[in-house]
N, C-alpha and C. Protein backbone atom coordinates (compact mmCIF):
# COMPACT_ATOMS: atom_id res chain seq x y z
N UNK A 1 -27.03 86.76 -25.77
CA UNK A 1 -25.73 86.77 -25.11
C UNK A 1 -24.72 87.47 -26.00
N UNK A 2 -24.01 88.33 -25.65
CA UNK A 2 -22.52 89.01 -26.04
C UNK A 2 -21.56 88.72 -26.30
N UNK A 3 -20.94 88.42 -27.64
CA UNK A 3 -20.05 87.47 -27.42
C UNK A 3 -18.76 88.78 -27.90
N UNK A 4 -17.54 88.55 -27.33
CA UNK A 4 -16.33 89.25 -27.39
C UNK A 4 -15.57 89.03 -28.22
N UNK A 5 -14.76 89.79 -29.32
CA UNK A 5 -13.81 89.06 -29.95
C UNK A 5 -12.69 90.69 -30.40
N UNK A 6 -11.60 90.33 -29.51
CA UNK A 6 -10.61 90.82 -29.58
C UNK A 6 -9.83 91.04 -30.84
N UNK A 7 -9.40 92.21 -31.43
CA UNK A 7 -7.56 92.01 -32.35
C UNK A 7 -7.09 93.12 -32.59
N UNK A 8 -6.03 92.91 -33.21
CA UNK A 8 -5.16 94.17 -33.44
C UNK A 8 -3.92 94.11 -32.54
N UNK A 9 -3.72 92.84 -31.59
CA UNK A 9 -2.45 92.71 -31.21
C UNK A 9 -1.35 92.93 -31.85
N UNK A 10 0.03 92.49 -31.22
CA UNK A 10 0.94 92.27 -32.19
C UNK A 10 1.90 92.63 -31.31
N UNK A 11 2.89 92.61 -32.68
CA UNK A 11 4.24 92.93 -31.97
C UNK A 11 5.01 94.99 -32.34
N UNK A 12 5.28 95.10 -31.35
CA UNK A 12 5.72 96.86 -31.75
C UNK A 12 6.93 96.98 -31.15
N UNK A 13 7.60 98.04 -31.47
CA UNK A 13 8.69 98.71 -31.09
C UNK A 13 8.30 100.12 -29.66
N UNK A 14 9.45 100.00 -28.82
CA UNK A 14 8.76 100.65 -27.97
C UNK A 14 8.81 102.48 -28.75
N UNK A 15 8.13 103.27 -27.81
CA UNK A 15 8.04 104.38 -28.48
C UNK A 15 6.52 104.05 -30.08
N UNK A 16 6.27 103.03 -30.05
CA UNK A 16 5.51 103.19 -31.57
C UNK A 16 3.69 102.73 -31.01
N UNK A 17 2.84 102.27 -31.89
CA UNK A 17 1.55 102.76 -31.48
C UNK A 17 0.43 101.37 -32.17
N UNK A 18 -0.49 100.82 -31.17
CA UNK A 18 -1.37 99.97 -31.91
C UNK A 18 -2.58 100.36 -31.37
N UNK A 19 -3.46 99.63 -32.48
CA UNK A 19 -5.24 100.08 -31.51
C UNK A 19 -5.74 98.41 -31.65
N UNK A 20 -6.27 98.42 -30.97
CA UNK A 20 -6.97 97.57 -30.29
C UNK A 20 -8.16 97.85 -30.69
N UNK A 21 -9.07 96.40 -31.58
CA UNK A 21 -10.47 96.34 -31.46
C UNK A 21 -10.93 95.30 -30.71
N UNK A 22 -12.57 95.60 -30.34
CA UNK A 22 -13.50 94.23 -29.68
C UNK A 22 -14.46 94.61 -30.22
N UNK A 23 -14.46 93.46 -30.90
CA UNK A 23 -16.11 93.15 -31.73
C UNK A 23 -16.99 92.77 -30.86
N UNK A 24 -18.48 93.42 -31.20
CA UNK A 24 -18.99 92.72 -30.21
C UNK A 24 -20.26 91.98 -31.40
N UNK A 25 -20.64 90.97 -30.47
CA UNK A 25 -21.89 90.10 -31.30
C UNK A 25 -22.83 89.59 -30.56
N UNK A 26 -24.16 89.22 -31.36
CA UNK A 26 -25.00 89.23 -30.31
C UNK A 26 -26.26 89.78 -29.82
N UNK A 27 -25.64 90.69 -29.12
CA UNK A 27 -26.92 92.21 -28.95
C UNK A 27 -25.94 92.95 -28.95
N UNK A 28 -26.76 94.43 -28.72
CA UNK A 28 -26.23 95.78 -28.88
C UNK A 28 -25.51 96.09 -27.79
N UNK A 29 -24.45 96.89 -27.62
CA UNK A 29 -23.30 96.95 -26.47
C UNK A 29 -23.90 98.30 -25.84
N UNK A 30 -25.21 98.85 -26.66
CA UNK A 30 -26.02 100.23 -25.47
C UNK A 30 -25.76 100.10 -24.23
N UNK A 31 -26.00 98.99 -23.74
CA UNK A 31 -26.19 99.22 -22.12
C UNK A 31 -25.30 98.50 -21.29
N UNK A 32 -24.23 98.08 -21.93
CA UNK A 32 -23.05 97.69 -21.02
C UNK A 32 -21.98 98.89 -21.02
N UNK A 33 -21.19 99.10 -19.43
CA UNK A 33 -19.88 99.28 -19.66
C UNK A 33 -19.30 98.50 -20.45
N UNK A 34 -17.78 99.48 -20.57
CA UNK A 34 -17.31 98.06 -21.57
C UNK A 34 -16.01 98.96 -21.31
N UNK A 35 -14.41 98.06 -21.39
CA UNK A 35 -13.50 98.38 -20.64
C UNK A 35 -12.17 97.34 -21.03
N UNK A 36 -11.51 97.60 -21.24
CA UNK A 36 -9.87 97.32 -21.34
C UNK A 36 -9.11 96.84 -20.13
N UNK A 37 -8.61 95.46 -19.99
CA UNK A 37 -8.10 95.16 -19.15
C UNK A 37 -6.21 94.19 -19.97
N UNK A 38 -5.99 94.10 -19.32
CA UNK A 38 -4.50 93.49 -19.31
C UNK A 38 -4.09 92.47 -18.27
N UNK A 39 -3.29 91.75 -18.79
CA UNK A 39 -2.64 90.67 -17.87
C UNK A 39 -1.31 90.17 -18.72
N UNK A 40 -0.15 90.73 -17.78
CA UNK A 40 1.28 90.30 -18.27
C UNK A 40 1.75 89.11 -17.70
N UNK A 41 2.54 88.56 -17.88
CA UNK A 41 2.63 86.91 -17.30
C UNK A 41 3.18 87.15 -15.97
N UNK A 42 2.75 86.36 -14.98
CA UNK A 42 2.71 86.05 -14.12
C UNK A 42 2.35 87.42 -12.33
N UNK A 43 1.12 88.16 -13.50
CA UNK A 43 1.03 89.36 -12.54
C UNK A 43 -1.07 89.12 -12.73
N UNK A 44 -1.71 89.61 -11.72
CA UNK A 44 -2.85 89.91 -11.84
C UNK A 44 -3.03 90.60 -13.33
N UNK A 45 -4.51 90.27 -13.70
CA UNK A 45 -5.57 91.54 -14.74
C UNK A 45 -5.54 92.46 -13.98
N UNK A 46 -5.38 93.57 -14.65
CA UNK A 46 -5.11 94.82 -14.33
C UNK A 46 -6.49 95.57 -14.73
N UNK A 47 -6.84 96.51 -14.61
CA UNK A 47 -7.58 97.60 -15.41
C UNK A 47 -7.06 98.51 -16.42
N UNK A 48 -7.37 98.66 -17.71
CA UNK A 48 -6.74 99.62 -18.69
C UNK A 48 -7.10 101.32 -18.59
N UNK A 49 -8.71 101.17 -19.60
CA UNK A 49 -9.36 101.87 -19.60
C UNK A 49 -10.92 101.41 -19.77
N UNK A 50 -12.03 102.18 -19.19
CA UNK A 50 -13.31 101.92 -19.44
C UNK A 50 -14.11 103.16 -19.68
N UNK A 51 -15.06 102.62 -19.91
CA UNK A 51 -16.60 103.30 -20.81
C UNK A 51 -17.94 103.49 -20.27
N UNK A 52 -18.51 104.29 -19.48
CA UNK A 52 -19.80 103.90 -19.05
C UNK A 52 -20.77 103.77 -19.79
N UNK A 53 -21.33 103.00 -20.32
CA UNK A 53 -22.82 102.64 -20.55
C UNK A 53 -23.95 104.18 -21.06
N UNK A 54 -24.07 104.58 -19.40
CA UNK A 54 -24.81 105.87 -19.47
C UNK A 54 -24.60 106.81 -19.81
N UNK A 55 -23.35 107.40 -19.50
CA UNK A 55 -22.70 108.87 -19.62
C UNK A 55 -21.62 108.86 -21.11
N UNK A 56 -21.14 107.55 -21.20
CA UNK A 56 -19.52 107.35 -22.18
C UNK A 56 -18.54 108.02 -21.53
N UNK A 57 -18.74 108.65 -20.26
CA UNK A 57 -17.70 108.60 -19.57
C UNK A 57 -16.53 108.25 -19.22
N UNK A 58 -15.14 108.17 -19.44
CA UNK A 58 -14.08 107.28 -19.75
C UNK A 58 -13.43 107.39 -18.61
N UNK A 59 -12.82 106.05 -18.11
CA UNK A 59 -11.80 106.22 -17.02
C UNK A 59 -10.75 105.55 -17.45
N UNK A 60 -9.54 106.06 -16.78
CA UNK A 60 -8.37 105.61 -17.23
C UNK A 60 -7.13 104.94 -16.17
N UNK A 61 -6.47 104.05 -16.26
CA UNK A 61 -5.45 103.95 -15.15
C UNK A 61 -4.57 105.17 -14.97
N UNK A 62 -4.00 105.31 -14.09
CA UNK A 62 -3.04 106.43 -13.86
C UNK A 62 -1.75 106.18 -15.03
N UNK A 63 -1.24 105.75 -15.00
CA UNK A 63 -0.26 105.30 -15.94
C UNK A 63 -0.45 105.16 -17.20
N UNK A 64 -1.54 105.17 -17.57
CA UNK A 64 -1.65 105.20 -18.97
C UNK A 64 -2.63 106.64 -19.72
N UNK A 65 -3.39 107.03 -19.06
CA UNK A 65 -4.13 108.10 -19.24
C UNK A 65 -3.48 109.14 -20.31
N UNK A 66 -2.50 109.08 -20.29
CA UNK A 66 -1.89 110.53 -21.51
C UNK A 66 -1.47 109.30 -22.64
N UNK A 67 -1.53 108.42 -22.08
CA UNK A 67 -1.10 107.62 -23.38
C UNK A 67 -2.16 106.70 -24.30
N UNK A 68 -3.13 106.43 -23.64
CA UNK A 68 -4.01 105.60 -24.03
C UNK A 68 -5.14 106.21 -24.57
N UNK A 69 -6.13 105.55 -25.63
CA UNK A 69 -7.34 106.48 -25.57
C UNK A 69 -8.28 105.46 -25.91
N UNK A 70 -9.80 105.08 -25.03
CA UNK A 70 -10.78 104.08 -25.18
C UNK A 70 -11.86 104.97 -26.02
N UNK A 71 -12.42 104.19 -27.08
CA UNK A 71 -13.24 104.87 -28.06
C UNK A 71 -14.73 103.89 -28.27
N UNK A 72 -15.83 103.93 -28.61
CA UNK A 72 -16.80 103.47 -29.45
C UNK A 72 -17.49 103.57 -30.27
N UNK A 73 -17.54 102.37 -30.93
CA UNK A 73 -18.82 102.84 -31.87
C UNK A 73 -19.72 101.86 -31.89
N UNK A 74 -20.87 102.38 -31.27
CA UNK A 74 -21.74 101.41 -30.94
C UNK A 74 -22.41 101.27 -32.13
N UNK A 75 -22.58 101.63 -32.85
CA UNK A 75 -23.54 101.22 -33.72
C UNK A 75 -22.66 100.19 -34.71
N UNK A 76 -21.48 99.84 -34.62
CA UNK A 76 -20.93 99.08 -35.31
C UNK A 76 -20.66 98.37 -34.47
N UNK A 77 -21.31 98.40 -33.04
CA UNK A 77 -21.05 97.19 -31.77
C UNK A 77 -19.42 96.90 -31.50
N UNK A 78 -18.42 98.03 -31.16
CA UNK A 78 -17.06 98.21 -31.71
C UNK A 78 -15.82 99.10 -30.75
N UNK A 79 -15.49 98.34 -29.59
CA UNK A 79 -14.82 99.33 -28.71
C UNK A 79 -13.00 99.24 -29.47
N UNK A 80 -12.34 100.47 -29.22
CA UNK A 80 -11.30 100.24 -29.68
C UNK A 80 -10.66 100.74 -28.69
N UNK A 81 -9.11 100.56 -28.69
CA UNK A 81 -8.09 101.05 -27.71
C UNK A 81 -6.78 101.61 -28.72
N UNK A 82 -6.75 102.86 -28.21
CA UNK A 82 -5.86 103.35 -29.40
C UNK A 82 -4.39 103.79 -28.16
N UNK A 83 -3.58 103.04 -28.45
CA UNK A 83 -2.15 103.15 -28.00
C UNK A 83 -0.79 103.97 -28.20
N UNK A 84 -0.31 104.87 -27.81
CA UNK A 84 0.47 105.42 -28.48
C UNK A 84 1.82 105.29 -27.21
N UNK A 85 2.78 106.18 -27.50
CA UNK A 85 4.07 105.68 -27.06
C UNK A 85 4.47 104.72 -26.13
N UNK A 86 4.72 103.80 -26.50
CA UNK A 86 3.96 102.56 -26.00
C UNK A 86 5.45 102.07 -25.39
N UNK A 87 5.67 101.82 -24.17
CA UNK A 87 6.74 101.02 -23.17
C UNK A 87 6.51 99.10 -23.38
N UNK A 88 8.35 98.83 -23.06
CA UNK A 88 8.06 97.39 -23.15
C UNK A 88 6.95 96.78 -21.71
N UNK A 89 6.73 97.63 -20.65
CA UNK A 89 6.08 97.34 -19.49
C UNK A 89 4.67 97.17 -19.87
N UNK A 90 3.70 97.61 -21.32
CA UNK A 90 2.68 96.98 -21.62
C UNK A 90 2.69 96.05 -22.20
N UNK A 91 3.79 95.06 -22.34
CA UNK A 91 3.31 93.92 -22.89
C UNK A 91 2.52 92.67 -21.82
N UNK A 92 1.67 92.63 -22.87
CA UNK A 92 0.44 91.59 -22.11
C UNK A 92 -0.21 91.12 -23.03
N UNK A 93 -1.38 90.55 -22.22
CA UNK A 93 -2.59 89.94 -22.77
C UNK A 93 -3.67 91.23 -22.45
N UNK A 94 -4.18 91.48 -23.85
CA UNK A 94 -5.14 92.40 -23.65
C UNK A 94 -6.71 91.94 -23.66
N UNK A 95 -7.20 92.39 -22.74
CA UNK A 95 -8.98 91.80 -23.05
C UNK A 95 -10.07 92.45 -23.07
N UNK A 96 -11.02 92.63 -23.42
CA UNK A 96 -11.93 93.61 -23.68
C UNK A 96 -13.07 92.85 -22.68
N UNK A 97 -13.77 93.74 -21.77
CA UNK A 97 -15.36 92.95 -20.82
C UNK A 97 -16.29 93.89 -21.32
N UNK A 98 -17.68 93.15 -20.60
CA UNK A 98 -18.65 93.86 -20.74
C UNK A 98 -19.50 93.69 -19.19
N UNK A 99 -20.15 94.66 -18.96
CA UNK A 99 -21.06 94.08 -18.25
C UNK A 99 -21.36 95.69 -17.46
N UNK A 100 -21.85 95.74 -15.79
CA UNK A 100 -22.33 96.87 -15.25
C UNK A 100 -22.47 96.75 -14.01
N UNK A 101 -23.16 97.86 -13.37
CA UNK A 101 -23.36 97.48 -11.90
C UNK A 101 -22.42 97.48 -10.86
N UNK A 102 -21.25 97.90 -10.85
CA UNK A 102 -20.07 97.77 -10.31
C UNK A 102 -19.45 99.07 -10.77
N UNK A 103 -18.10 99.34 -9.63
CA UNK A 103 -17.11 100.46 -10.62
C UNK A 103 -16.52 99.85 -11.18
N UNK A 104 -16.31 100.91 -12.43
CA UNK A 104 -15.83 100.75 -13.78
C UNK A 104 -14.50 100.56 -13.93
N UNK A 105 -13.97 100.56 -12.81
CA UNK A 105 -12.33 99.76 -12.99
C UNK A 105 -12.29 98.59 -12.52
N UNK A 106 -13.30 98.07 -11.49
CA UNK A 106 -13.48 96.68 -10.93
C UNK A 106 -13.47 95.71 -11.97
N UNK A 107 -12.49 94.34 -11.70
CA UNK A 107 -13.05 93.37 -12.46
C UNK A 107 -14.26 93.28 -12.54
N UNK A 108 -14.97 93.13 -11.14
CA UNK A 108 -16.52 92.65 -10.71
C UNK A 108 -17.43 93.33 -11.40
N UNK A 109 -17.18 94.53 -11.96
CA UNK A 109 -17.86 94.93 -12.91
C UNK A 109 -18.44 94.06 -14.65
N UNK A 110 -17.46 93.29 -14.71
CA UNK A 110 -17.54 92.64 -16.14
C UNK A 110 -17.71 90.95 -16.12
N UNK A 111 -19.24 91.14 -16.76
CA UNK A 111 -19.31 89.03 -16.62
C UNK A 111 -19.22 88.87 -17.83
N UNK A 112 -18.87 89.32 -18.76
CA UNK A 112 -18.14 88.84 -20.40
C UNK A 112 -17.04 89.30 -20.73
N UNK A 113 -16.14 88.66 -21.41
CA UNK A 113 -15.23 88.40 -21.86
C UNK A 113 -14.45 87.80 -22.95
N UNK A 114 -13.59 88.44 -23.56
CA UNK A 114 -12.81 88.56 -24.78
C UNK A 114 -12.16 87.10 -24.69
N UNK A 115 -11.44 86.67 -25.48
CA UNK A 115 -10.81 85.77 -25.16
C UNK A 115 -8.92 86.19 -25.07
N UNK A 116 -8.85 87.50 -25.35
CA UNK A 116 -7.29 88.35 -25.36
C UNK A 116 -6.74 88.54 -26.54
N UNK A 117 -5.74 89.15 -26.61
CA UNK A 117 -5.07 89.68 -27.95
C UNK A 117 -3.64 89.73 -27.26
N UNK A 118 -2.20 89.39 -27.56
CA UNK A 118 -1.43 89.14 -27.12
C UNK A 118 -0.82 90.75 -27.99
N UNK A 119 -0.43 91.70 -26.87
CA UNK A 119 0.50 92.77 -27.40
C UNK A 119 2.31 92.79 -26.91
N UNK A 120 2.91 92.87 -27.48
CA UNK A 120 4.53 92.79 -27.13
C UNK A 120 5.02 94.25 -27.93
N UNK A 121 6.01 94.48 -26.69
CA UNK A 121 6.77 96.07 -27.07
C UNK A 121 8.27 95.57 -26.58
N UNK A 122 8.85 95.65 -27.61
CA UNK A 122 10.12 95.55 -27.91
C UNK A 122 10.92 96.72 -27.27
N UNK A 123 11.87 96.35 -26.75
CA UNK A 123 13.11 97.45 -26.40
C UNK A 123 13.88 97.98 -26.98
């Protein structure tokens, strides 16, 4: 089993930049998607960015795509999220999934889960 473990939250200034890791443990993250999601208080998980499995193919939300960038390194079992000019409108709970079989922006795609990383962007 896969176990998730989020960090690199924090607190930022808007305009400034964090990355985001998820450790992974367990087994090897080869054959899962694996994907960036968010949840700000009192709104649905969102989709960030994701990773295919097969291709490393990356997809991105519309809104964040010039700003965001999803990376791996699998052999260090190690997805990161690298953030740059960053609005107070991403503050959330960030979470990292795993899983497949689904599209890659779908929740339904991911049956593991991070436990979150709390990011805040200051005005």
């Amino acid at each position: 089993q896969v176990q998730l473990v989020e960090s690199g939250g924090g607190l930022v200034q808007t305009g400034g930049s964090l990355r985001l890791s998820c450790a992974a443990s367990g087994r090897t993250l080869s054959n899962y998607d694996m994907a960036w999601f968010r949840q700000a208080p009192g709104k649905e998980r969102e989709f960030v960015a994701g990773m295919r499995a097969t291709t490393g193919a990356t997809v991105y939300a519309d809104s964040m795509k010039d700003r965001f960038t999803i990376s791996a390194d699998r052999a260090k079992m190690t997805i990161y999220l690298q953030m740059n000019s960053m609005k107070p409108e991403d503050t959330a709970v960030y979470y990292c999934g795993a899983g497949g079989g689904f599209g890659i922006a779908s929740m339904r795609n991911y049956n593991l889960w991070g436990q979150g990383t709390q990011v805040t962007v200051s005005s």
